[in-house]
Protein backbone atom coordinates (compact mmCIF):
# COMPACT_ATOMS: atom_id res chain seq x y z
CA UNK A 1 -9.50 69.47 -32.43
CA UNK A 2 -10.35 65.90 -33.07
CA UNK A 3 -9.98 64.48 -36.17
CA UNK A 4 -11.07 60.47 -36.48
CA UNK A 5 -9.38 58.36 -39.39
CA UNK A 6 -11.49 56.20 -40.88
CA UNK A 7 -10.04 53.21 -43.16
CA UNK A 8 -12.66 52.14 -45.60
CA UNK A 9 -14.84 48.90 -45.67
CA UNK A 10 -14.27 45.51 -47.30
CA UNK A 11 -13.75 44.75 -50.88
CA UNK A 12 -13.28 41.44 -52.69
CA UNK A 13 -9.86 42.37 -53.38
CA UNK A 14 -9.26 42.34 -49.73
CA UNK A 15 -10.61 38.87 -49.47
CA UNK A 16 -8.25 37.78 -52.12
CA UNK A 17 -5.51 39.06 -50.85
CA UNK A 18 -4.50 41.38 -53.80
CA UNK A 19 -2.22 44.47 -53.58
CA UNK A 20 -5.03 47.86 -53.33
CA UNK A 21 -3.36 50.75 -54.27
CA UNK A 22 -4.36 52.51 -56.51
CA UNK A 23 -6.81 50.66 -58.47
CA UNK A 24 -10.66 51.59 -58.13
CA UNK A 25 -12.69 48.69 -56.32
CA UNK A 26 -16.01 48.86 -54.88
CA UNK A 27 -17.21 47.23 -51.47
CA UNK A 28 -18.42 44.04 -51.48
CA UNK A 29 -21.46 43.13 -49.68
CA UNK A 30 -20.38 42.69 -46.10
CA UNK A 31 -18.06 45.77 -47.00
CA UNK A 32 -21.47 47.75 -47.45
CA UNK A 33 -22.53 46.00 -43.97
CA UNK A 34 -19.14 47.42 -42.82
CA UNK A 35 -19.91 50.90 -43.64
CA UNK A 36 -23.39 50.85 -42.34
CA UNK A 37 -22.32 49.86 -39.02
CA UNK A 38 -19.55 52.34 -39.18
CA UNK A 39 -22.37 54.97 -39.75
CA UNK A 40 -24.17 54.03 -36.92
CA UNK A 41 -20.86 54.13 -35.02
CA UNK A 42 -20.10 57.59 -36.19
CA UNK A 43 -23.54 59.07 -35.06
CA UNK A 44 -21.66 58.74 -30.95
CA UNK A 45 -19.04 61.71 -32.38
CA UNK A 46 -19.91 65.57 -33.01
CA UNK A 47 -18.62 65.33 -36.19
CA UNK A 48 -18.79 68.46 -38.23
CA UNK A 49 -17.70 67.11 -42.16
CA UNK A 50 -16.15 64.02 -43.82
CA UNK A 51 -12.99 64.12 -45.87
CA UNK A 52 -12.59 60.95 -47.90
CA UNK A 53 -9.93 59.48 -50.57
CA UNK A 54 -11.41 59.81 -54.10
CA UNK A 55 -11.12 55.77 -54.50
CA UNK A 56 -13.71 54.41 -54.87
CA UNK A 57 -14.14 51.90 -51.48
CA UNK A 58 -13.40 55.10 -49.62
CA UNK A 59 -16.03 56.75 -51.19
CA UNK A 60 -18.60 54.68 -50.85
CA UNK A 61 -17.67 54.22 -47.64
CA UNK A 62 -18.31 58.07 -46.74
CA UNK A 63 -21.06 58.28 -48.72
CA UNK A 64 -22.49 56.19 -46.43
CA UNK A 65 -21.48 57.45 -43.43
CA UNK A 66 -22.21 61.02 -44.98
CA UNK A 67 -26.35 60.50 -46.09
CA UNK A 68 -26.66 58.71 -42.57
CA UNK A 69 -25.62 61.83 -40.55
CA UNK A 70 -26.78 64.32 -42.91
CA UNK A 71 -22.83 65.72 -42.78
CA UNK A 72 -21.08 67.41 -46.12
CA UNK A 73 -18.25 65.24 -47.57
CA UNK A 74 -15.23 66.35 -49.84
CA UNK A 75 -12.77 64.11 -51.77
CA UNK A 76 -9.14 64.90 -51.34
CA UNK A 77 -6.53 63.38 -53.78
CA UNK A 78 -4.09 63.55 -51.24
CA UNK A 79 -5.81 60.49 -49.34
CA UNK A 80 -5.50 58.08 -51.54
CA UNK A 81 -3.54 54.87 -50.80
CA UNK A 82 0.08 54.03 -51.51
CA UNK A 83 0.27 53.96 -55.66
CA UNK A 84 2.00 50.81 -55.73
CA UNK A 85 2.97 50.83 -59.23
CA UNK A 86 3.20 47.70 -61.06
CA UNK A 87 2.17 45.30 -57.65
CA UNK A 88 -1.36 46.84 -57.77
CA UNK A 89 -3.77 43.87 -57.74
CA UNK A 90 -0.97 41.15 -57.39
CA UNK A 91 -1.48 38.96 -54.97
CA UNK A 92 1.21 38.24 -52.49
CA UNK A 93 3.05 34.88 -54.00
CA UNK A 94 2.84 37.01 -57.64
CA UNK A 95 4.78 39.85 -56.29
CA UNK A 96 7.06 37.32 -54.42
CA UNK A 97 7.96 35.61 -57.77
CA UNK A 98 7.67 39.06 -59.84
CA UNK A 99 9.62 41.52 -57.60
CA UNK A 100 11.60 38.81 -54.76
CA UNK A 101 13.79 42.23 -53.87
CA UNK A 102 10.97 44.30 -53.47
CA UNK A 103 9.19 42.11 -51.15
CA UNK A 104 12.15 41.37 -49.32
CA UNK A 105 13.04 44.77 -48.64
CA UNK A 106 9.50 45.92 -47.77
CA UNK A 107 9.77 43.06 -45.00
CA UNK A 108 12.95 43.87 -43.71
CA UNK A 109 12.80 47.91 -43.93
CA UNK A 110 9.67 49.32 -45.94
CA UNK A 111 10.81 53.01 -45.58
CA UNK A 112 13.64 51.93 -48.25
CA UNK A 113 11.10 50.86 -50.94
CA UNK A 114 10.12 52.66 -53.99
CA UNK A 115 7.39 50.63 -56.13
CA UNK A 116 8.03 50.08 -58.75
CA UNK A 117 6.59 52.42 -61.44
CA UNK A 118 4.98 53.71 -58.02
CA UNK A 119 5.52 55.64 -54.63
CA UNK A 120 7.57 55.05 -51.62
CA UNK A 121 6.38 55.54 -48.13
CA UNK A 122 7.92 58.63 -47.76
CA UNK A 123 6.50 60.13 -50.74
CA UNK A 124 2.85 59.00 -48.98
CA UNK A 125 3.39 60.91 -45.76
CA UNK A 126 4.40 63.50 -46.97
CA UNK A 127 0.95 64.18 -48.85
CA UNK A 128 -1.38 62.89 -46.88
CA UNK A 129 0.60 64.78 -43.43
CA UNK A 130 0.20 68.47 -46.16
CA UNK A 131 -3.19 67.55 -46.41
CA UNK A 132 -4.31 66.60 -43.24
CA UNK A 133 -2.09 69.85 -41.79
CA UNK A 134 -4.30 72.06 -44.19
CA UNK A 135 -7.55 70.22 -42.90
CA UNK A 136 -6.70 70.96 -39.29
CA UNK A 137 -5.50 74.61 -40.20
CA UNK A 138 -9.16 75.26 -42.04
CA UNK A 139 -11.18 73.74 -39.13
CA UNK A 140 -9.24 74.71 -35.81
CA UNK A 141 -10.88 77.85 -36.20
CA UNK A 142 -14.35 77.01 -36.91
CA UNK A 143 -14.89 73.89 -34.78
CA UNK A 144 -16.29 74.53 -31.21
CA UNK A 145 -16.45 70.81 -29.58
CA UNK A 146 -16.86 69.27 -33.29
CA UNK A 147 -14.28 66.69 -35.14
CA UNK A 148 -14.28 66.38 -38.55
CA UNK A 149 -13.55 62.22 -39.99
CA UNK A 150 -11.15 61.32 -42.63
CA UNK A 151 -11.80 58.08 -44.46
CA UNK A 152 -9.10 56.78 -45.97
CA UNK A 153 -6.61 53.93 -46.33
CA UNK A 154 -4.37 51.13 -44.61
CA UNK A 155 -0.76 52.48 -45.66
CA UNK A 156 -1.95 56.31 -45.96
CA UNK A 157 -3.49 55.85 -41.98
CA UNK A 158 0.05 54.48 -41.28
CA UNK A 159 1.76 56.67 -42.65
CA UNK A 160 0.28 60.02 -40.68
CA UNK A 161 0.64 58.10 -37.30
CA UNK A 162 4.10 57.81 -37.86
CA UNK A 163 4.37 61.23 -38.43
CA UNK A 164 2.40 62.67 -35.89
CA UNK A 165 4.41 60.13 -33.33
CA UNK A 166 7.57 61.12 -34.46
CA UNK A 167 8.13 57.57 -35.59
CA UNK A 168 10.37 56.60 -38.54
CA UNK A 169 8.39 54.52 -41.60
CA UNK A 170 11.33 51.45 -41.00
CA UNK A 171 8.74 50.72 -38.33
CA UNK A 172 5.66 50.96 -40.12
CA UNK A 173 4.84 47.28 -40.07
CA UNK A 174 4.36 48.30 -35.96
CA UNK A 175 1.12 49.16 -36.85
CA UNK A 176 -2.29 47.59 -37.40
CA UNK A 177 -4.93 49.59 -39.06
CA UNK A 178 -7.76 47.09 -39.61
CA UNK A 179 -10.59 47.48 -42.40
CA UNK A 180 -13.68 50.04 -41.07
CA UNK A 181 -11.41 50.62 -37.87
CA UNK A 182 -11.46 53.87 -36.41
CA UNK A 183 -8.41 55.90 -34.88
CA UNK A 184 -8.84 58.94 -33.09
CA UNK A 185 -6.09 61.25 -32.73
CA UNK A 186 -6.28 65.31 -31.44
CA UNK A 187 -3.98 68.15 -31.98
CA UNK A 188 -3.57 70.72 -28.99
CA UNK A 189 -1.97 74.05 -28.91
CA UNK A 190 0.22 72.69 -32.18
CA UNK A 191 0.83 68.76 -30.56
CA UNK A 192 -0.73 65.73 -32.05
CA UNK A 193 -1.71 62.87 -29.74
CA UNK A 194 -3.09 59.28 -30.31
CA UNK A 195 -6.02 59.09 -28.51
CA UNK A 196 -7.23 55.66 -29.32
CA UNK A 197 -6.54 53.20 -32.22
CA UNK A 198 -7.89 50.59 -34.66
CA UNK A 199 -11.07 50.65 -32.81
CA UNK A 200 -13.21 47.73 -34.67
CA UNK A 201 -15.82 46.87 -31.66
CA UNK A 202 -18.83 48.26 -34.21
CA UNK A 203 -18.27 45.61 -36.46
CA UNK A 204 -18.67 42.88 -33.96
CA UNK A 205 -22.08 41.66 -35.12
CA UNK A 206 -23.31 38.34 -36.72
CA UNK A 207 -24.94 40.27 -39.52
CA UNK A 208 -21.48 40.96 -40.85
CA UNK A 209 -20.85 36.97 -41.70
């Protein structure tokens, strides 16, 4: 079964380059333009149902996706981002003057990092892999030909490819996992594979700017 991992559309915060954990913020307009072309990008797979973070740019994101392919979507807690404690909506040069150690230990090895007053990277996979295991275990059954599409986020996405890849988090910066990207991946006979990755060639279109 396929399932394709969706990270949500633009927001502002993005733009500004502010830590997005956990805090709730919406897309902006070319985010919207983001999801709609995602939409129209998700129409080319048999998908079956949409799993989404709760957040709300991952939400609106599916929604969107959802109403344009007439498909059921569910929020799952378990796909929210990274909480990243007391960073969330710091911009880089804040945390650098806030938290020096933090920042210099996510560069250097980011599987050793708690945040503060938040999660580490292990405590990530290891909810979003339960969750996604469940997924696969309620659909495997039920699919014939279908996938279903999870939309979540950058670090989350990460996360679960490590895992499936058998590759440890002190190489998570390894991967890229671009805003409305998708990344297909398929599990067979109990195996994971990457099929294809950070696929962004739907949002190549001067409407977007």
């Amino acid at each position: 079964m396929k399932i394709i991992l969706a990270r949500h559309a633009q927001t502002s915060w993005n733009i500004e380059g502010r830590f997005q954990g956990s805090s709730d913020v919406p897309l902006d307009d070319i985010g919207q333009k983001q999801a709609t072309h995602m939409a129209h990008a998700a129409a080319h797979f048999p998908l079956a149902h949409l799993y989404h973070s709760p957040l709300c740019r991952a939400t609106e994101t599916a929604r969107t996706i959802s109403t344009f392919l007439a498909i059921p979507m569910s929020p799952q807690d378990a796909l929210k981002e990274l909480n990243l404690g007391d960073l969330d909506g710091m911009t880089s040069p804040q945390a650098t003057k806030q938290f020096p150690k933090i920042i210099c230990q996510w560069g250097r090895d980011p599987s050793l990092v708690t945040m503060p007053n938040g999660e580490s990277l292990g405590q990530l996979q290891s909810r979003v892999s339960l969750a996604l295991d469940y997924l696969l275990k309620e659909h495997v059954f039920s699919l014939d030909n279908q996938a279903i599409m999870v939309v979540s986020h950058n670090f989350a996405i990460i996360s679960f490819l490590c895992y499936i890849l058998n590759i440890p988090l002190s190489r998570f910066h390894q991967f890229q996992v671009d805003l409305g990207s998708f990344t297909i991946i398929e599990s067979r006979n109990g195996h994971w594979r990457l099929i294809s990755s950070n696929n962004t060639a739907h949002l190549s279109n001067n409407e977007l700017v």
